[in-house]
Protein backbone atom coordinates (compact mmCIF):
# COMPACT_ATOMS: atom_id res chain seq x y z
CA UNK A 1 26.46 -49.03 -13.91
CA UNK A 2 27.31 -47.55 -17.71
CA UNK A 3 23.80 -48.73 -18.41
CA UNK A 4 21.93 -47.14 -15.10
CA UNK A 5 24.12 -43.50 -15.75
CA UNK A 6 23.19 -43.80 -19.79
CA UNK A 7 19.74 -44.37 -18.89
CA UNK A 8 19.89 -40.89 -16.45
CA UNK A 9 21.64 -38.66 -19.10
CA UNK A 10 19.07 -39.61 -20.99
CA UNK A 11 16.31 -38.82 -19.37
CA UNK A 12 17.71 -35.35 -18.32
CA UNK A 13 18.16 -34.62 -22.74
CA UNK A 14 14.62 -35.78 -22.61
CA UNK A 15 13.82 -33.09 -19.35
CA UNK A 16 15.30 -29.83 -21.22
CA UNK A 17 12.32 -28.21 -21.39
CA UNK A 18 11.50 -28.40 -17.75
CA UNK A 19 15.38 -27.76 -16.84
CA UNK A 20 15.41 -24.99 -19.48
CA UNK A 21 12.30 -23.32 -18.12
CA UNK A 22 13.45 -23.61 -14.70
CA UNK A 23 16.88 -22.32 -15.67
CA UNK A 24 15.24 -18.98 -16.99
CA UNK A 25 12.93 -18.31 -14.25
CA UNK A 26 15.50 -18.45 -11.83
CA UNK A 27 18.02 -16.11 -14.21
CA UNK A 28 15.45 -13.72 -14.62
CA UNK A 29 13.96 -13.83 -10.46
CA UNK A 30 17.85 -12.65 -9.37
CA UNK A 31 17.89 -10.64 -12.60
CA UNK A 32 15.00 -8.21 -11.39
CA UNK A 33 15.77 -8.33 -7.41
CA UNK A 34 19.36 -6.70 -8.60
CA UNK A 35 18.55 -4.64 -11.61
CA UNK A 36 18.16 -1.68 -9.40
CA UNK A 37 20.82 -2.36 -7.27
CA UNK A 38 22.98 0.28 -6.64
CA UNK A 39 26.49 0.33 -7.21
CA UNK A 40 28.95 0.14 -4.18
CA UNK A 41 32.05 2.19 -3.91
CA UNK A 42 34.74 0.85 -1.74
CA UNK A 43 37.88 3.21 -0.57
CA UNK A 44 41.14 1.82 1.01
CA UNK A 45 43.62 3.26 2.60
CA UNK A 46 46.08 1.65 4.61
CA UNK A 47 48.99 3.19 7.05
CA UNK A 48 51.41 1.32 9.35
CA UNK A 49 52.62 1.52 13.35
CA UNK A 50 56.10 3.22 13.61
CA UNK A 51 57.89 1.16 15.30
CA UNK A 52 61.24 2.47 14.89
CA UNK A 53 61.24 4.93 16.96
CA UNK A 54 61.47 2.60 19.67
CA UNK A 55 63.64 0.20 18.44
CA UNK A 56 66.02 2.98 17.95
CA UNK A 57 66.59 3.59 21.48
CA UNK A 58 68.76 0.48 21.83
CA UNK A 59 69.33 -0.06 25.67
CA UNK A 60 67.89 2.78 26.77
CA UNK A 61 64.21 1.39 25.59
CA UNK A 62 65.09 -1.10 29.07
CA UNK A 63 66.08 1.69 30.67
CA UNK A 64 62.23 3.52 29.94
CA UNK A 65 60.83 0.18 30.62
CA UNK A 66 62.50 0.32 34.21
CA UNK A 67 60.48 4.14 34.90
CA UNK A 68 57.45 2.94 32.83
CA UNK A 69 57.95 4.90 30.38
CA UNK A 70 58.06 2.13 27.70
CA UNK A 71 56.43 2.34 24.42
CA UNK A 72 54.23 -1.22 24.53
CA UNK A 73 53.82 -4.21 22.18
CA UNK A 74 53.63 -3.41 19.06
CA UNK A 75 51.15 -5.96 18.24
CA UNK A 76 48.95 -4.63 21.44
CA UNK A 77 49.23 -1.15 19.60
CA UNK A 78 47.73 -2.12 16.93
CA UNK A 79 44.74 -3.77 18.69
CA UNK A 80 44.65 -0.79 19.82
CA UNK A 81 44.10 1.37 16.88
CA UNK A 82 41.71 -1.30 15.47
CA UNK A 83 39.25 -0.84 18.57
CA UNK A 84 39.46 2.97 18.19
CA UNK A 85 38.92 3.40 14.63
CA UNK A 86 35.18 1.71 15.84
CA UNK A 87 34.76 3.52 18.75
CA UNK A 88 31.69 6.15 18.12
CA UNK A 89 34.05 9.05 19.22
CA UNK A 90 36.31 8.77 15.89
CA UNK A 91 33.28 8.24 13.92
CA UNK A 92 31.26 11.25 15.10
CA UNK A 93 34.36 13.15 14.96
CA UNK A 94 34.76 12.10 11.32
CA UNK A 95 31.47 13.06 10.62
CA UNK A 96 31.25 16.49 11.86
CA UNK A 97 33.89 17.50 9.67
CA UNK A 98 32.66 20.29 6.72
CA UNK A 99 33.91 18.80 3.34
CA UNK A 100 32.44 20.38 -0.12
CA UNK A 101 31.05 17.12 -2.61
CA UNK A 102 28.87 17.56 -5.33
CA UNK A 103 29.40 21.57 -5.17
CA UNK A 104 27.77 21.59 -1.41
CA UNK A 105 29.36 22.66 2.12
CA UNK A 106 28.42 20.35 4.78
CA UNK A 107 29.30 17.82 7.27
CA UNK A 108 30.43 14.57 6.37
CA UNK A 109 27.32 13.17 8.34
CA UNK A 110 25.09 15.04 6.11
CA UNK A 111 26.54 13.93 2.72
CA UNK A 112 26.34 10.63 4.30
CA UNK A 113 22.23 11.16 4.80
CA UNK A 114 21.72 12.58 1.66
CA UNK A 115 23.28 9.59 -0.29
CA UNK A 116 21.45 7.30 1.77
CA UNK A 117 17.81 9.03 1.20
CA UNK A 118 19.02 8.94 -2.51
CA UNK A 119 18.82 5.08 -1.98
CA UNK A 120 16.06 4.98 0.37
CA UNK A 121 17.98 3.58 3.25
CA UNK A 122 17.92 6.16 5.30
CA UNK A 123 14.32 5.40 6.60
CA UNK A 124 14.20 2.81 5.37
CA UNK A 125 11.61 0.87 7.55
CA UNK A 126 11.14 -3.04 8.93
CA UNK A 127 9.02 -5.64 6.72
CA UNK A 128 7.87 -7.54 10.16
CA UNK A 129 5.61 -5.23 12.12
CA UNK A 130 7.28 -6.02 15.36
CA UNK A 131 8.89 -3.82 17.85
CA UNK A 132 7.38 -0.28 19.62
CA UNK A 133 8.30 3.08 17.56
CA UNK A 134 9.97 6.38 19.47
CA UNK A 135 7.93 8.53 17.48
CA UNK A 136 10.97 10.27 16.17
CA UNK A 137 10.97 10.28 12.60
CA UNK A 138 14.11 11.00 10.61
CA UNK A 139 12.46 12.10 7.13
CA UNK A 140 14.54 15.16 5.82
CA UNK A 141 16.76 15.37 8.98
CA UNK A 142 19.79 17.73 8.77
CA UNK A 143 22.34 18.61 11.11
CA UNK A 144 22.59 22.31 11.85
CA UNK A 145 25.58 22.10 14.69
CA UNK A 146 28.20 19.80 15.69
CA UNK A 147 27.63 21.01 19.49
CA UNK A 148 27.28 17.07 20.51
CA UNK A 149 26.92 17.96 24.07
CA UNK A 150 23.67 20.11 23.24
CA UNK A 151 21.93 17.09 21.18
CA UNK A 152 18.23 16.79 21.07
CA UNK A 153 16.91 13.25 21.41
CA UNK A 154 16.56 13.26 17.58
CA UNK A 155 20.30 14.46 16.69
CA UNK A 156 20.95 11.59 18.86
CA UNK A 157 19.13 9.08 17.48
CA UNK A 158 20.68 10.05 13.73
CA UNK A 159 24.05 10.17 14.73
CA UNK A 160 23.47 6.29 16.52
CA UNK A 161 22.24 5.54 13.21
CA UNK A 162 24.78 6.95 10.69
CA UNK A 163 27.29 5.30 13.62
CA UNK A 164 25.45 1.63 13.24
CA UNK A 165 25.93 2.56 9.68
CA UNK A 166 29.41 2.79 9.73
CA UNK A 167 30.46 -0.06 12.13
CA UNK A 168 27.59 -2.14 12.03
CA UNK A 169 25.12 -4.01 14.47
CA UNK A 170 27.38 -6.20 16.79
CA UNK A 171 30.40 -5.29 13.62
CA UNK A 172 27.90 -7.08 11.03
CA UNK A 173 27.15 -5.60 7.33
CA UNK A 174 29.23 -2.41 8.42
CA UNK A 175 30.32 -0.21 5.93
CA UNK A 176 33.72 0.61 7.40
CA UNK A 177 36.12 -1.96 8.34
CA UNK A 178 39.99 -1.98 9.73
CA UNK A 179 42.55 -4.89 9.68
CA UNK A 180 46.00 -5.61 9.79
CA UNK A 181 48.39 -7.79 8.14
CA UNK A 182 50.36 -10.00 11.29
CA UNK A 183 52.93 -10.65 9.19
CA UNK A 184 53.97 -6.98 8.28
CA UNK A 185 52.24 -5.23 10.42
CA UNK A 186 50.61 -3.00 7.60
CA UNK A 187 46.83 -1.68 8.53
CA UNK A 188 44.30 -1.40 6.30
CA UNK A 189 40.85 0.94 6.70
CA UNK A 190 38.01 0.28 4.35
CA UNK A 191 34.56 2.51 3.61
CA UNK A 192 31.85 1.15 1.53
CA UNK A 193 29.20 3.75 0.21
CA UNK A 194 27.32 4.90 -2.32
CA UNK A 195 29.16 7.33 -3.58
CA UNK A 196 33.40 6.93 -4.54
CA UNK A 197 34.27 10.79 -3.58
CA UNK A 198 31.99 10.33 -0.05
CA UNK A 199 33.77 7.02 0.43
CA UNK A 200 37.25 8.64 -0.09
CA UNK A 201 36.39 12.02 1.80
CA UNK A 202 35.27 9.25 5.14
CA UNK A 203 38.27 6.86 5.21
CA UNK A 204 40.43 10.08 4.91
CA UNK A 205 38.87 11.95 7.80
CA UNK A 206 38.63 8.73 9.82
CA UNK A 207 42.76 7.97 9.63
CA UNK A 208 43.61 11.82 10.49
CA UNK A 209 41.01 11.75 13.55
CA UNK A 210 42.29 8.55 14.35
CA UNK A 211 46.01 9.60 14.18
CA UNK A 212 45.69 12.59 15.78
CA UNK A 213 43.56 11.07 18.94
CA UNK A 214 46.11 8.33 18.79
CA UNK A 215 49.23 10.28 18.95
CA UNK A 216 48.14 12.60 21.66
CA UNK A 217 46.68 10.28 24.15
CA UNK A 218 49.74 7.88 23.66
CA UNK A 219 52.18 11.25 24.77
CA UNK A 220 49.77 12.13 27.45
CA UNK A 221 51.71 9.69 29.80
CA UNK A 222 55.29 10.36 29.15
CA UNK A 223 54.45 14.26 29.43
CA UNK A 224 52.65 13.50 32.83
CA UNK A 225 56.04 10.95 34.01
CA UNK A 226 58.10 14.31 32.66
CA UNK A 227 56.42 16.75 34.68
CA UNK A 228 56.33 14.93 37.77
CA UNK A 229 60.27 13.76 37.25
CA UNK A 230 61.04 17.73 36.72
CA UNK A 231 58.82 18.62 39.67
CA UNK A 232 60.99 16.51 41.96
CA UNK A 233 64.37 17.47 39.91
CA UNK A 234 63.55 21.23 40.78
CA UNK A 235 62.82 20.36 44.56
CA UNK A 236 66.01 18.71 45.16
CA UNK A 237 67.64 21.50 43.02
CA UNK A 238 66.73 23.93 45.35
CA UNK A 239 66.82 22.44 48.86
CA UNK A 240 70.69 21.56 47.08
CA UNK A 241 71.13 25.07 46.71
CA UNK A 242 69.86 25.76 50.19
CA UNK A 243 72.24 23.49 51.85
CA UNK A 244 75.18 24.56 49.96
CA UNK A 245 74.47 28.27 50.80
CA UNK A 246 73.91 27.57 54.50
CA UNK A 247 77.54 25.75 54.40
CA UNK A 248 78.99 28.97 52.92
CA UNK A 249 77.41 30.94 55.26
CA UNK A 250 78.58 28.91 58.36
CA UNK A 251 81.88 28.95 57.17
CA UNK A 252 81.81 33.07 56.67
CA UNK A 253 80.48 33.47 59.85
CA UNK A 254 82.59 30.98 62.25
CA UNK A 255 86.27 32.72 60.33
CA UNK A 256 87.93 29.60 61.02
CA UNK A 257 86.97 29.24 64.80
CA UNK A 258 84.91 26.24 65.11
CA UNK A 259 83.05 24.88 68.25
CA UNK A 260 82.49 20.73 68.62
CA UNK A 261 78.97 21.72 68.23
CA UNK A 262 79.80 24.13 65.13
CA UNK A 263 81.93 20.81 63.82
CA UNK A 264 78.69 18.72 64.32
CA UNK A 265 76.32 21.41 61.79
CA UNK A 266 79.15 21.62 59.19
CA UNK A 267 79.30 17.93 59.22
CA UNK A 268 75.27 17.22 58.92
CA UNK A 269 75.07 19.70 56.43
CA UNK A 270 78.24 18.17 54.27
CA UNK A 271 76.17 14.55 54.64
CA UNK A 272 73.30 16.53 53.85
CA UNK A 273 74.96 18.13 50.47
CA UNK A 274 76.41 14.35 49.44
CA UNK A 275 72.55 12.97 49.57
CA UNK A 276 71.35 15.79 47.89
CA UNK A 277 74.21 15.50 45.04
CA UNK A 278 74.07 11.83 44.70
CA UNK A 279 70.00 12.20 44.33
CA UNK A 280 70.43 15.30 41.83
CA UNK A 281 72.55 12.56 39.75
CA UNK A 282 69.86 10.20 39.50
CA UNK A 283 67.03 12.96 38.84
CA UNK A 284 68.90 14.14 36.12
CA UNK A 285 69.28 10.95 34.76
CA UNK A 286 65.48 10.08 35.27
CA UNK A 287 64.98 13.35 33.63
CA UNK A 288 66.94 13.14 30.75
CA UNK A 289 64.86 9.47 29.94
CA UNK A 290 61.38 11.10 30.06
CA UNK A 291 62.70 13.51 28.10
CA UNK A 292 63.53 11.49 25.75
CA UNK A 293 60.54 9.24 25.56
CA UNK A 294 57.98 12.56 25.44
CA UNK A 295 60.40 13.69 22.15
CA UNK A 296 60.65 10.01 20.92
CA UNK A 297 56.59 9.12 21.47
CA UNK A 298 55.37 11.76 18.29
CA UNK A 299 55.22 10.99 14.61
CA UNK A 300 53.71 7.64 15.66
CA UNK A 301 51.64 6.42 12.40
CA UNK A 302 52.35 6.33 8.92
CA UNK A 303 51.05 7.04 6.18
CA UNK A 304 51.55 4.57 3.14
CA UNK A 305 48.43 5.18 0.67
CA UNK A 306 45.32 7.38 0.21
CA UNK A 307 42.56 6.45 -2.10
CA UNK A 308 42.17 7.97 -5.49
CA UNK A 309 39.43 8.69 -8.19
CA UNK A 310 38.46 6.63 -10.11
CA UNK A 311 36.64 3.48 -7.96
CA UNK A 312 34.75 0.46 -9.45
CA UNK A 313 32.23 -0.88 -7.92
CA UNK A 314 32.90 -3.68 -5.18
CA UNK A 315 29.39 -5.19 -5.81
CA UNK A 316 28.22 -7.48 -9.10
CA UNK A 317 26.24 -6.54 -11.88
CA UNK A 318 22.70 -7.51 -12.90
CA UNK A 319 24.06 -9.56 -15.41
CA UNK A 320 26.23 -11.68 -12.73
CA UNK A 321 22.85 -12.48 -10.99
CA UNK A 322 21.12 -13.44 -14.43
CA UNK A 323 24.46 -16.27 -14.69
CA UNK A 324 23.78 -17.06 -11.03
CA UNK A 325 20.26 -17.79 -11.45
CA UNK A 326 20.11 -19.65 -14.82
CA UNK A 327 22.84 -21.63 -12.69
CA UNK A 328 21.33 -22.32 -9.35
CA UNK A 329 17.77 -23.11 -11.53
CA UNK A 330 19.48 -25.90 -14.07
CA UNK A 331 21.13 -27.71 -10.83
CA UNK A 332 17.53 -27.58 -8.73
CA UNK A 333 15.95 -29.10 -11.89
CA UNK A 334 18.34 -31.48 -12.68
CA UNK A 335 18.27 -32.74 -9.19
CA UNK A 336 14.44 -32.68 -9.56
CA UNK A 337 14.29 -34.44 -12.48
CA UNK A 338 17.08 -37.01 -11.01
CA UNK A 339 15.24 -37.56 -7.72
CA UNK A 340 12.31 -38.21 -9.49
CA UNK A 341 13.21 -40.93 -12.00
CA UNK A 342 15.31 -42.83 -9.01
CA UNK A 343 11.67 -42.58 -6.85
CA UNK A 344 9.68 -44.14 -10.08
CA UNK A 345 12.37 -47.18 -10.52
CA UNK A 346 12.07 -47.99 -7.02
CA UNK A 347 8.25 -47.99 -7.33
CA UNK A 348 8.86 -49.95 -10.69
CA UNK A 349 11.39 -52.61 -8.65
């Protein structure tokens, strides 16, 4: 066996030219496909779910339960947020928000175009000539408005692509991604682009669209449980105020000479009053809860960190490649030149 593996290593000393060649061409193949590769700015920010709020209720969070009104899972929560920060209404809202980068006005979705047609991958176009074209073409398209409900076919086609941009075909090679940690609960948003103050300006505008969508659809149903709880709380309020003013009135009017049937009023009218008390109890209860939960549903998300200048680049250097290939070209020769020699001693065998 010392003998066979001697006999190998030195064959392969013997073999350095071919493994050196080899070993070059592919160093120098990966070398030019990435010498013009642009660099790749990443931006992070991450925020977290507050969950106090709800904790801090103490019994009365079963009490909201009881009325749903109850604040949900945390963990569904932040599903949640994950599946909106994706959804194309955050994005376009993101987008259509005027920012001012490289000493320009625009929208977001603009800067976003113009630093992709600075790296050609705006329109960029398909290698396999498969596939009908629309006939729109997207060369040196602008928005003008952010009146989404007025889009021409065109706008829409751009914003479906700056949107398959940012999330990605079926969530693949997207350049904006969200996560969270299970274990503390801490989420993360990152945006990938070619530029580190367009990167920065997008994660930022996504987490405040996000939040702010967030925080007032979550509210929507404990203001709609108030107003229907203080809709019924008013009702019995007054038909309570009714009663008791008809029971004055009967007793003004009959000075202290009552019939049976006069007896019989008072009395349904005293039952009446009882209901209506013992129901006003319980509304103001009720009340009291959703009022709570509308106060106690705001100030939902967190804020931990923004992203700052300076960013490095998230994606290697030519010079990485040139290592990669020298690599991945000496181990295909060696195993070439190993191959080989085992194939002539069987033949010599």
């Amino acid at each position: 066996m010392v003998l066979e593996i001697r006999s190998y290593v030195i064959h392969l000393f013997r073999s350095w030219k071919l493994i050196t060649i080899c070993g070059f061409l592919f160093a120098f193949i990966l070398f030019a496909l990435n010498y013009k590769k642009a660099p790749i700015y990443s931006a992070h920010l991450n925020f977290m779910l507050n969950d106090d709020s709800s904790s801090s209720l103490g019994g009365i969070g079963n009490i909201l339960g009881q009325f749903g009104l109850g604040m949900g899972s945390s963990e569904s929560n932040l599903d949640k947020i994950i599946e909106l920060s994706r959804t194309r209404t955050i994005s376009q809202s993101a987008l259509f928000h005027e920012v001012v980068l490289r000493g320009s006005e625009d929208y977001l979705a603009n800067h976003l175009i113009a630093s992709l047609e600075e790296h050609n991958a705006w329109t960029r176009k398909s290698l396999l000539p498969f596939g009908g074209k629309d006939g729109l073409d997207l060369e040196g398209f602008r928005f003008r408005h952010d009146s989404l409900g007025v889009f021409t076919i065109l706008e829409n086609k751009a914003l479906k692509k700056l949107y398959n941009y940012l999330v990605g075909k079926e969530r693949v090679g997207a350049a904006f991604r969200s996560d969270y940690s299970e274990l503390s609960g801490i989420m993360n948003f990152h945006i990938s682009t070619f530029d580190p103050e367009l990167s920065i300006q997008l994660v930022n505008q996504l987490y405040d669209d996000l939040s702010e969508y967030y925080i007032s659809r979550s509210a929507e149903k404990q203001e709609y449980d108030f107003k229907l709880i203080k809709s019924k709380y008013d009702s019995i309020n007054t038909r309570l105020n009714s009663v008791q003013y008809s029971i004055a009135k009967f007793e003004d009017q009959s000075q202290g000479l009552y019939r049976k049937q006069d007896l019989l009023r008072e009395k349904q009218l005293k039952v009446e009053e009882m209901k209506l008390v013992t129901m006003m109890g319980e509304a103001e209860k009720q009340l009291q809860i959703a009022r709570l939960a509308v106060e106690n549903n705001f100030a939902y998300i967190q804020l931990i960190d923004r992203p700052i200048l300076p960013l490095k680049p998230v994606n290697k250097g030519a010079f990485y490649y040139f290592l990669l290939g020298g690599l991945l070209g000496g181990v295909c020769s060696i195993l070439y030149v190993i191959t080989k020699k085992m194939y002539l001693d069987i033949l010599t065998n």
